[in-house]
N, C-alpha and C. Protein backbone atom coordinates (compact mmCIF):
# COMPACT_ATOMS: atom_id res chain seq x y z
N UNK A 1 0.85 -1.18 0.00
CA UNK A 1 0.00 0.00 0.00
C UNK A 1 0.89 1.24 0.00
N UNK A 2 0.59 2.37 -1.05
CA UNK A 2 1.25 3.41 -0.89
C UNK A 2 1.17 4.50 -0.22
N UNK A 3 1.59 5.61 0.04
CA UNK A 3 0.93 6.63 0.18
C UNK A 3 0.65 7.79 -0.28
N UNK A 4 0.29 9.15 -0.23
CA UNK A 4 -0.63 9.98 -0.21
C UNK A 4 -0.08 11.22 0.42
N UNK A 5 0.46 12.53 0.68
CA UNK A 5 0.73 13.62 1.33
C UNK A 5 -0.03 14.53 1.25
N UNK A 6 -0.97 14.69 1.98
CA UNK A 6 -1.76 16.35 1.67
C UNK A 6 -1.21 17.60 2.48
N UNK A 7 -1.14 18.86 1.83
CA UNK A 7 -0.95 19.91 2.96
C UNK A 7 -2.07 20.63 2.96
N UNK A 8 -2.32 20.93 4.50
CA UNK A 8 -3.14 22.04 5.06
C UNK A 8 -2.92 23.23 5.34
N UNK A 9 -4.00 24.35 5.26
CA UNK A 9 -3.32 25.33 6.39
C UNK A 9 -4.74 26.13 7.32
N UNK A 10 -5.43 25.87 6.59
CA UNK A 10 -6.99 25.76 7.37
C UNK A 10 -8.01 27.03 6.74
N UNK A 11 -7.42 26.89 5.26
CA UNK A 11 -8.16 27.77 4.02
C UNK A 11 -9.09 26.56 3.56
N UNK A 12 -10.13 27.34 2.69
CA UNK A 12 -10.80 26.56 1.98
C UNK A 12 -10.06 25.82 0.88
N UNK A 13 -8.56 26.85 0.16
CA UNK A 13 -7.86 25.69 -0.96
C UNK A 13 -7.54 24.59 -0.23
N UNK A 14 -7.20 24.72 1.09
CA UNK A 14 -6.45 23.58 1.44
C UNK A 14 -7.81 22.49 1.63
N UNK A 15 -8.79 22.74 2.22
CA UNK A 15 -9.86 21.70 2.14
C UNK A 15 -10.32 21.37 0.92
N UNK A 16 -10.51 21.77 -0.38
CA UNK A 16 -10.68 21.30 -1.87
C UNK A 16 -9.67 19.91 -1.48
N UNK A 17 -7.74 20.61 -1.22
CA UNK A 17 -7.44 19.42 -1.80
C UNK A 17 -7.32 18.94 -0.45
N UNK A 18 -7.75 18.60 0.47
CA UNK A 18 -7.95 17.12 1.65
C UNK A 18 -8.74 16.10 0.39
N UNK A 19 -10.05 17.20 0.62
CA UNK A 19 -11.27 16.54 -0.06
C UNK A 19 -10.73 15.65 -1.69
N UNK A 20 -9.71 16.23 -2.22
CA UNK A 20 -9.66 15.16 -3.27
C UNK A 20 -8.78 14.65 -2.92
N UNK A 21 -7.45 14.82 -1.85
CA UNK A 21 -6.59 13.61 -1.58
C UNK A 21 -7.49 12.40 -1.05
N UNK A 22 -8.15 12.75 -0.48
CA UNK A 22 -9.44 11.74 0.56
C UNK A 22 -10.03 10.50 -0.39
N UNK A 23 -10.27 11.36 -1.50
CA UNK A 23 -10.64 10.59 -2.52
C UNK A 23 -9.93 9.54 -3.40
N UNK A 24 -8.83 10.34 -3.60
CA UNK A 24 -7.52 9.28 -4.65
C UNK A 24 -7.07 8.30 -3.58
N UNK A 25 -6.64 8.55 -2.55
CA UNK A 25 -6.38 7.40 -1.10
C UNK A 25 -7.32 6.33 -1.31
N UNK A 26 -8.62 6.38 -1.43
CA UNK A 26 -9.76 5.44 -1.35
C UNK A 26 -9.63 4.80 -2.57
N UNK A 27 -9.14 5.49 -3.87
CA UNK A 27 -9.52 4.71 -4.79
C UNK A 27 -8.19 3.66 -4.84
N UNK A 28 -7.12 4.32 -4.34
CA UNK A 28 -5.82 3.79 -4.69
C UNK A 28 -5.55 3.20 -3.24
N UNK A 29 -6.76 2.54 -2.66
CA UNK A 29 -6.40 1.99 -1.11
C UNK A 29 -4.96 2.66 -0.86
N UNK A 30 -4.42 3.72 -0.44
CA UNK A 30 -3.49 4.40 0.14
C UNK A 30 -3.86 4.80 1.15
N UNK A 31 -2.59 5.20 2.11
CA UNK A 31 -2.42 5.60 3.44
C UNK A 31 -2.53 6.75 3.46
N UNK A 32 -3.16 7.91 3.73
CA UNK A 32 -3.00 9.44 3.93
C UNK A 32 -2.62 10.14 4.78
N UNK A 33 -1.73 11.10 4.70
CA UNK A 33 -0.69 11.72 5.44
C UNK A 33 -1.17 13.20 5.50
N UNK A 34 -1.70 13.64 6.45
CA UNK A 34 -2.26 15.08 6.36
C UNK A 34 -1.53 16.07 7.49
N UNK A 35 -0.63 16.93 6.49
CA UNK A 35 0.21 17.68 7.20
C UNK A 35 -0.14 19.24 7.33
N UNK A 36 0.03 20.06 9.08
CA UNK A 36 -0.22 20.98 9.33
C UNK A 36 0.60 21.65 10.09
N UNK A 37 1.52 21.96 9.25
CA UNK A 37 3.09 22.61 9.54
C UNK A 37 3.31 24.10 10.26
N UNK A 38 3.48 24.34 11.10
CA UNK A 38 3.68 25.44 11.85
C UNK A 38 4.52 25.85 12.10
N UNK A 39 4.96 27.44 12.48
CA UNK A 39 6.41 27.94 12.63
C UNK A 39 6.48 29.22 13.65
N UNK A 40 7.09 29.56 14.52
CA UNK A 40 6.90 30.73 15.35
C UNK A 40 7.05 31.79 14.36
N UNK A 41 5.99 32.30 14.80
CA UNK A 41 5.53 33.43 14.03
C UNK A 41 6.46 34.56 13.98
N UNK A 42 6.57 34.93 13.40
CA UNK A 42 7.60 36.50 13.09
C UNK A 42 7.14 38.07 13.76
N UNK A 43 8.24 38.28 14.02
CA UNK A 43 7.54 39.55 15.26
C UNK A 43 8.25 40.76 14.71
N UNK A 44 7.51 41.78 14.01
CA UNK A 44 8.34 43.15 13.32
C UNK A 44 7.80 44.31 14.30
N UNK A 45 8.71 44.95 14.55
CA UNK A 45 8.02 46.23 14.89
C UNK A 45 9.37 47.44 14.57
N UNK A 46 8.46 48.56 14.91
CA UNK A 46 8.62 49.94 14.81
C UNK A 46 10.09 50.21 15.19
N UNK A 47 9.48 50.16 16.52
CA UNK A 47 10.34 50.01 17.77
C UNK A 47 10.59 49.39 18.84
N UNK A 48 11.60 49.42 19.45
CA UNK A 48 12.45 48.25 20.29
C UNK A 48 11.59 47.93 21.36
N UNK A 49 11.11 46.34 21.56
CA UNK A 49 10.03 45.88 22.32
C UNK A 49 10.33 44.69 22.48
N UNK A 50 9.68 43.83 23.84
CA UNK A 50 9.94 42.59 24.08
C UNK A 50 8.43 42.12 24.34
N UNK A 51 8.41 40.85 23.38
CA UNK A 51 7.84 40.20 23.18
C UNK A 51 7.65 38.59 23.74
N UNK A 52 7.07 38.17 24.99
CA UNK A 52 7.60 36.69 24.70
C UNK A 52 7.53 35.84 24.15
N UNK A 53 7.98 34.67 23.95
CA UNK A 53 8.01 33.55 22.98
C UNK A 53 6.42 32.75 22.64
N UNK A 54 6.70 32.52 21.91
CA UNK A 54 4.58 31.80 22.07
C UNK A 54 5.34 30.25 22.19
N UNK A 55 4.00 29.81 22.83
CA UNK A 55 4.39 28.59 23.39
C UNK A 55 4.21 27.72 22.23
N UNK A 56 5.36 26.52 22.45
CA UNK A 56 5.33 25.43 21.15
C UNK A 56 4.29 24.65 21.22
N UNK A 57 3.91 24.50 22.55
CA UNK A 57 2.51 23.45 22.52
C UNK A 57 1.24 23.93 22.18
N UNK A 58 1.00 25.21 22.45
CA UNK A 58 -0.09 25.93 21.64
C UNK A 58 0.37 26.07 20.11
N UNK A 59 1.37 26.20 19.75
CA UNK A 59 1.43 26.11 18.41
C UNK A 59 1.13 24.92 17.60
N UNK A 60 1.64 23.69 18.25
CA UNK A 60 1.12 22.36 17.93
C UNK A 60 0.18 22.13 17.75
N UNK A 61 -0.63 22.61 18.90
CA UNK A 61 -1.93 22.29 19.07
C UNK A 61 -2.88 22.98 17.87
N UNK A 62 -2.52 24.21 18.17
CA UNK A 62 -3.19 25.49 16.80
C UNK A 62 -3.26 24.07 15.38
N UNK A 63 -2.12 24.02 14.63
CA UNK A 63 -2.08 22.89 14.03
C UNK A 63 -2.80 21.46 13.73
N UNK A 64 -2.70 21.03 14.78
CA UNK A 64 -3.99 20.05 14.90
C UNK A 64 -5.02 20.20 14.99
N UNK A 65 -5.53 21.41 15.59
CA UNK A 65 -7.00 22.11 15.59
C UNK A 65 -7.48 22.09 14.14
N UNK A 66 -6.39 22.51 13.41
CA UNK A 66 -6.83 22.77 11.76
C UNK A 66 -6.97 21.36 11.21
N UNK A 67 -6.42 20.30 11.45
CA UNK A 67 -6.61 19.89 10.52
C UNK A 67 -7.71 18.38 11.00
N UNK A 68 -7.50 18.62 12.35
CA UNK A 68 -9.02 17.71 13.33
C UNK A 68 -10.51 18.69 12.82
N UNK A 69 -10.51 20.16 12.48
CA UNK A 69 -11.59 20.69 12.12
C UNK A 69 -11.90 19.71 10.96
N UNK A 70 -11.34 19.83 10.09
CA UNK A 70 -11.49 18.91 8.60
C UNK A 70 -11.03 17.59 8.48
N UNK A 71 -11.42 16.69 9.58
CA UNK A 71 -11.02 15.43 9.27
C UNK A 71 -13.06 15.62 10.00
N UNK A 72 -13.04 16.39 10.78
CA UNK A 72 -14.52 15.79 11.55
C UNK A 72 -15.39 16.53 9.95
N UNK A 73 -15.08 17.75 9.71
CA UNK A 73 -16.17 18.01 8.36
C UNK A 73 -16.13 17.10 7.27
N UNK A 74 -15.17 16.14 7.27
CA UNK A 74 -15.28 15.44 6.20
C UNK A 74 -15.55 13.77 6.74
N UNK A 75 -15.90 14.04 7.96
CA UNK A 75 -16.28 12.09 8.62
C UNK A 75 -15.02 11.54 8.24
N UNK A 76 -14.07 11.32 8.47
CA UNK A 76 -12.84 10.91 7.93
C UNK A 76 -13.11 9.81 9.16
N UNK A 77 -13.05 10.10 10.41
CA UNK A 77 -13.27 9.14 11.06
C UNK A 77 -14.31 7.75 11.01
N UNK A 78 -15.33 7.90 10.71
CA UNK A 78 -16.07 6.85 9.79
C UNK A 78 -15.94 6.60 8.62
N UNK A 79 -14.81 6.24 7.94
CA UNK A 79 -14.54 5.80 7.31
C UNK A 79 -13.30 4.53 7.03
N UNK A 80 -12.82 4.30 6.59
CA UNK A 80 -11.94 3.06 6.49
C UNK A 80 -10.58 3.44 6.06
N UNK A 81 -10.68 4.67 5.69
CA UNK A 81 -9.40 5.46 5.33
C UNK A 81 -8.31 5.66 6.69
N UNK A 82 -6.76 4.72 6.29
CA UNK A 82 -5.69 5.01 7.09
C UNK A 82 -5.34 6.18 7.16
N UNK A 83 -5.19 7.13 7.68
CA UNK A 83 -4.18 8.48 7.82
C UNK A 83 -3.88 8.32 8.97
N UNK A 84 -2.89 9.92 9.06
CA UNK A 84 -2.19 10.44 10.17
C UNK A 84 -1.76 11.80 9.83
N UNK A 85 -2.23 12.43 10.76
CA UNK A 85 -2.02 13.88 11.16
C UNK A 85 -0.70 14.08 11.68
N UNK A 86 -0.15 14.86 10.74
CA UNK A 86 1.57 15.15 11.29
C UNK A 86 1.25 16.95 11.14
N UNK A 87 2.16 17.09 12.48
CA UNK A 87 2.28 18.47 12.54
C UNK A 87 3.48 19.18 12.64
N UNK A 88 4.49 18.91 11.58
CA UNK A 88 6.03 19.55 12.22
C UNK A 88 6.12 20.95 12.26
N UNK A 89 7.13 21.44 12.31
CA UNK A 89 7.88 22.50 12.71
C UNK A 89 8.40 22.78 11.46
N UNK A 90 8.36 23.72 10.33
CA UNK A 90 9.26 24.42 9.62
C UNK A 90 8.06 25.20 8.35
N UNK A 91 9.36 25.39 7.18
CA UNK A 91 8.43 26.08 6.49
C UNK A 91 7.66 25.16 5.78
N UNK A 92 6.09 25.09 5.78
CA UNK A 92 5.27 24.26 4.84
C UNK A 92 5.43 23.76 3.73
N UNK A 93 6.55 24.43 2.78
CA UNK A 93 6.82 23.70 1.10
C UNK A 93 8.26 22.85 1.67
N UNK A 94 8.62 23.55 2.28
CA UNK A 94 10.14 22.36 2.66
C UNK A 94 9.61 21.05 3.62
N UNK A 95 8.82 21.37 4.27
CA UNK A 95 8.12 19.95 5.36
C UNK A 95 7.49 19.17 4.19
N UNK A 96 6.57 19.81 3.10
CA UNK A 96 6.00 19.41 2.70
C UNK A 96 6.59 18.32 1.26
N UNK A 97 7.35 18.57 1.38
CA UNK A 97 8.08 17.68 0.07
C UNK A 97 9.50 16.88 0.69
N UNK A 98 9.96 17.26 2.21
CA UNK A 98 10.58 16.72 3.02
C UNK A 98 9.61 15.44 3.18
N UNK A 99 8.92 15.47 4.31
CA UNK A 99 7.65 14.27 4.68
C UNK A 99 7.12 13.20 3.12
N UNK A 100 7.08 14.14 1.74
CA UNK A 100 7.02 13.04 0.92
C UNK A 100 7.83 11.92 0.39
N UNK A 101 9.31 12.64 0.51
CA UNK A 101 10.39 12.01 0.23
C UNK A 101 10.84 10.88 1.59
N UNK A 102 10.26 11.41 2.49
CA UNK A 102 10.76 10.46 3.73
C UNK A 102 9.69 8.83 3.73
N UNK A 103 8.53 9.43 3.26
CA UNK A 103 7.49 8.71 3.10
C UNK A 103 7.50 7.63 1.72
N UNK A 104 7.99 8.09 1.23
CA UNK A 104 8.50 7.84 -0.19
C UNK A 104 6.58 7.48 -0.98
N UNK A 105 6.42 8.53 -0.72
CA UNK A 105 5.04 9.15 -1.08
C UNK A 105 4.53 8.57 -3.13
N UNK A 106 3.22 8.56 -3.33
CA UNK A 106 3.23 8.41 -4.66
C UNK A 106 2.92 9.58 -4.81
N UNK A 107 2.15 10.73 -4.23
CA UNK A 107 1.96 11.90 -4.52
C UNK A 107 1.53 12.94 -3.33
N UNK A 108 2.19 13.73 -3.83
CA UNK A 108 1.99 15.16 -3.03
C UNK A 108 0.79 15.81 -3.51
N UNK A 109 -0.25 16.50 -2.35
CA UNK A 109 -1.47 17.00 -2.97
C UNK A 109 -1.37 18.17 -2.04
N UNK A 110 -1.22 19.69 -2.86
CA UNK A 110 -1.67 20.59 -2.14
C UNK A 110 -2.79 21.75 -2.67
N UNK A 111 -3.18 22.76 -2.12
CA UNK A 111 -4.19 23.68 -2.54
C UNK A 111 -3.53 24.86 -3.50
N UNK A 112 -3.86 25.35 -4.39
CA UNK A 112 -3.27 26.46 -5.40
C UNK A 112 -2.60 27.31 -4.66
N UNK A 113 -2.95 27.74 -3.48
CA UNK A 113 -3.05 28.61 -2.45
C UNK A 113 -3.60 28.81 -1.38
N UNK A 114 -3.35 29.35 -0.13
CA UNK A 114 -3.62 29.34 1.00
C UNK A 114 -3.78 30.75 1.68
N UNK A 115 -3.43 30.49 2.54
CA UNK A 115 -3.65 32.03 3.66
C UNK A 115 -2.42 32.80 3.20
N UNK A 116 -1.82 32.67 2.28
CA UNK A 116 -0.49 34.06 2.06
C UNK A 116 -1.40 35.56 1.86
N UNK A 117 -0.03 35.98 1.67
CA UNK A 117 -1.27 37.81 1.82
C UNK A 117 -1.26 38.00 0.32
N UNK A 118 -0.75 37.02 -0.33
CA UNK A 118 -1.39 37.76 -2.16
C UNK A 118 -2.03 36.66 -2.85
N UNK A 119 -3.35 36.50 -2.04
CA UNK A 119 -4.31 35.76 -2.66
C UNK A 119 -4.49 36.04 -4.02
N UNK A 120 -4.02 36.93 -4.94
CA UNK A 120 -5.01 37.23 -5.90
C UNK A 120 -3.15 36.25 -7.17
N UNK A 121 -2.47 35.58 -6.55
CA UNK A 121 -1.76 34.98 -7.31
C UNK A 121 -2.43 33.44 -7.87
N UNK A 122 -2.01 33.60 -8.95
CA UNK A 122 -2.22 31.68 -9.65
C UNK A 122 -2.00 30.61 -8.52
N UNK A 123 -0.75 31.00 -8.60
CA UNK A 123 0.24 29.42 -7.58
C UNK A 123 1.03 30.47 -6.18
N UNK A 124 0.23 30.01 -4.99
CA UNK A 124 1.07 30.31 -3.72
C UNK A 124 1.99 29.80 -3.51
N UNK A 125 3.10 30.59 -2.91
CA UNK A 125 4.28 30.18 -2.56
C UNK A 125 4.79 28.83 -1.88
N UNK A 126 3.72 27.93 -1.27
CA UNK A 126 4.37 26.47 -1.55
C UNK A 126 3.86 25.39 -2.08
N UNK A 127 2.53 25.83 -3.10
CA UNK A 127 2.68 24.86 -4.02
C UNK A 127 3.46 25.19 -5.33
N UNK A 128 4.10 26.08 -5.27
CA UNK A 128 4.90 26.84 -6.28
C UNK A 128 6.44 26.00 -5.66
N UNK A 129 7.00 26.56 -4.39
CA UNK A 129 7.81 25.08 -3.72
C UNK A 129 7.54 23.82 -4.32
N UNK A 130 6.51 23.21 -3.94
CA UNK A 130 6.23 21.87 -3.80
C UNK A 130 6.77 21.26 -5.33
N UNK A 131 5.90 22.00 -6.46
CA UNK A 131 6.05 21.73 -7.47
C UNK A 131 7.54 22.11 -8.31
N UNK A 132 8.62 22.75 -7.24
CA UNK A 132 9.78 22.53 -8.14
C UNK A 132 10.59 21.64 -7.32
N UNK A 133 10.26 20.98 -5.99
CA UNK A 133 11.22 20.61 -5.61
C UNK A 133 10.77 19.09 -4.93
N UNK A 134 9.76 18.62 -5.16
CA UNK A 134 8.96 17.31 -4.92
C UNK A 134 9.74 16.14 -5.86
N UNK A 135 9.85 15.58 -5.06
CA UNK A 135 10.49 14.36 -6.52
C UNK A 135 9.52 13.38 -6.52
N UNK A 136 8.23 13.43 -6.31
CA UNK A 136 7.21 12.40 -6.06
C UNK A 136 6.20 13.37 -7.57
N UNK A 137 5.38 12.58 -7.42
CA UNK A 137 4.10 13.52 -8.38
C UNK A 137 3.33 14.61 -7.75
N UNK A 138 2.78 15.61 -7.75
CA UNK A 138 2.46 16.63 -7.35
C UNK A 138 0.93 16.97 -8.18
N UNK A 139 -0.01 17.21 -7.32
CA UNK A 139 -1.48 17.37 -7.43
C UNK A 139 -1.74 19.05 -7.03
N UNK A 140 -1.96 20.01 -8.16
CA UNK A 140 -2.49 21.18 -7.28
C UNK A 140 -3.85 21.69 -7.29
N UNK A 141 -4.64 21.51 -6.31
CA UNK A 141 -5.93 21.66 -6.34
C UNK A 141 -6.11 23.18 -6.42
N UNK A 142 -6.85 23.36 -7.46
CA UNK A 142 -7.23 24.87 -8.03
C UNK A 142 -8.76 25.27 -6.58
N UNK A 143 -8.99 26.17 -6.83
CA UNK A 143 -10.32 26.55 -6.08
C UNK A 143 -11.86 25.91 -6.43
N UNK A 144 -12.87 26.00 -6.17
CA UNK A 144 -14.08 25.42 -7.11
C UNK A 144 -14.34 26.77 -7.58
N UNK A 145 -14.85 27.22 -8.69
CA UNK A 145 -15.43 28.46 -9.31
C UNK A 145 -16.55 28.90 -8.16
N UNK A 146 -16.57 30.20 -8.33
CA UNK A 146 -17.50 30.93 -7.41
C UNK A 146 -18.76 30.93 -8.14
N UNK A 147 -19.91 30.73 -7.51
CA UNK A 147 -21.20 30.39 -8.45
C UNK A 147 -21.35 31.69 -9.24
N UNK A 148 -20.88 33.24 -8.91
CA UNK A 148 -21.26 34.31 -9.08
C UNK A 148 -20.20 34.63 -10.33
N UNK A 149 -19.30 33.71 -10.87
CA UNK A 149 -18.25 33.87 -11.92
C UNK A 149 -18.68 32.92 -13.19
């Protein structure tokens, strides 16, 4: 049995592609690997200020929150489908094609785009990653059309 890599980040692209990794897993009895990669957040300011550290276990947790929201919207649990929720530490296109290669994955599945701040691009910055630096096959789930387009 092979497996399957999806990335999350707790956008609707990223639920399109759960929802069709969910699907190719079932057809291709595969194992699914649903990753929700987190990183201490970046702290800019003006001026000189102390900030403390955010805690790693709330960050973990933040992580799993996202991607337990969309395993329960999608009944994943009643179903027969193997996964596992991995939540590492780094940047999302490097975890994300790291974990496939470790996995020795048949395919990487991520969303066109996610929560970056220039939604209005084609390809977000790590399925734009994913897709130059994946050595597995690579799936990028576009958006569904807006009924109003």
């Amino acid at each position: 049995m092979g497996s399957i890599v999806v990335g999350i980040d707790g956008s609707e692209g990223s639920r399109h592609a759960l929802e069709w990794a969910v699907t190719e897993a079932q057809l291709r009895q595969a194992h699914l690997d649903i990753v929700s990669c987190w990183e201490y957040p970046m702290l800019i300011a003006s001026e000189v200020m102390w900030a403390p550290p955010p805690n790693r276990n709330d960050l973990v947790a933040a992580a799993a929150t996202r991607a337990n929201m969309f395993i329960e919207q999608l009944q994943l649990d009643e179903t027969d489908l193997s996964f596992d929720v991995l939540t590492p530490e780094g940047r999302p296109g490097a975890e994300l094609v790291r974990i496939a290669a470790a996995t020795e994955a048949e395919m990487l599945v991520v969303g066109s785009r996610g929560q970056g701040s220039a939604v209005e691009m084609l390809l977000g910055s790590v399925s734009n990653y994913c897709a130059h630096h994946s050595r597995c096959p690579i799936t990028i789930i576009r958006p569904k059309p807006s009924p109003h387009a």
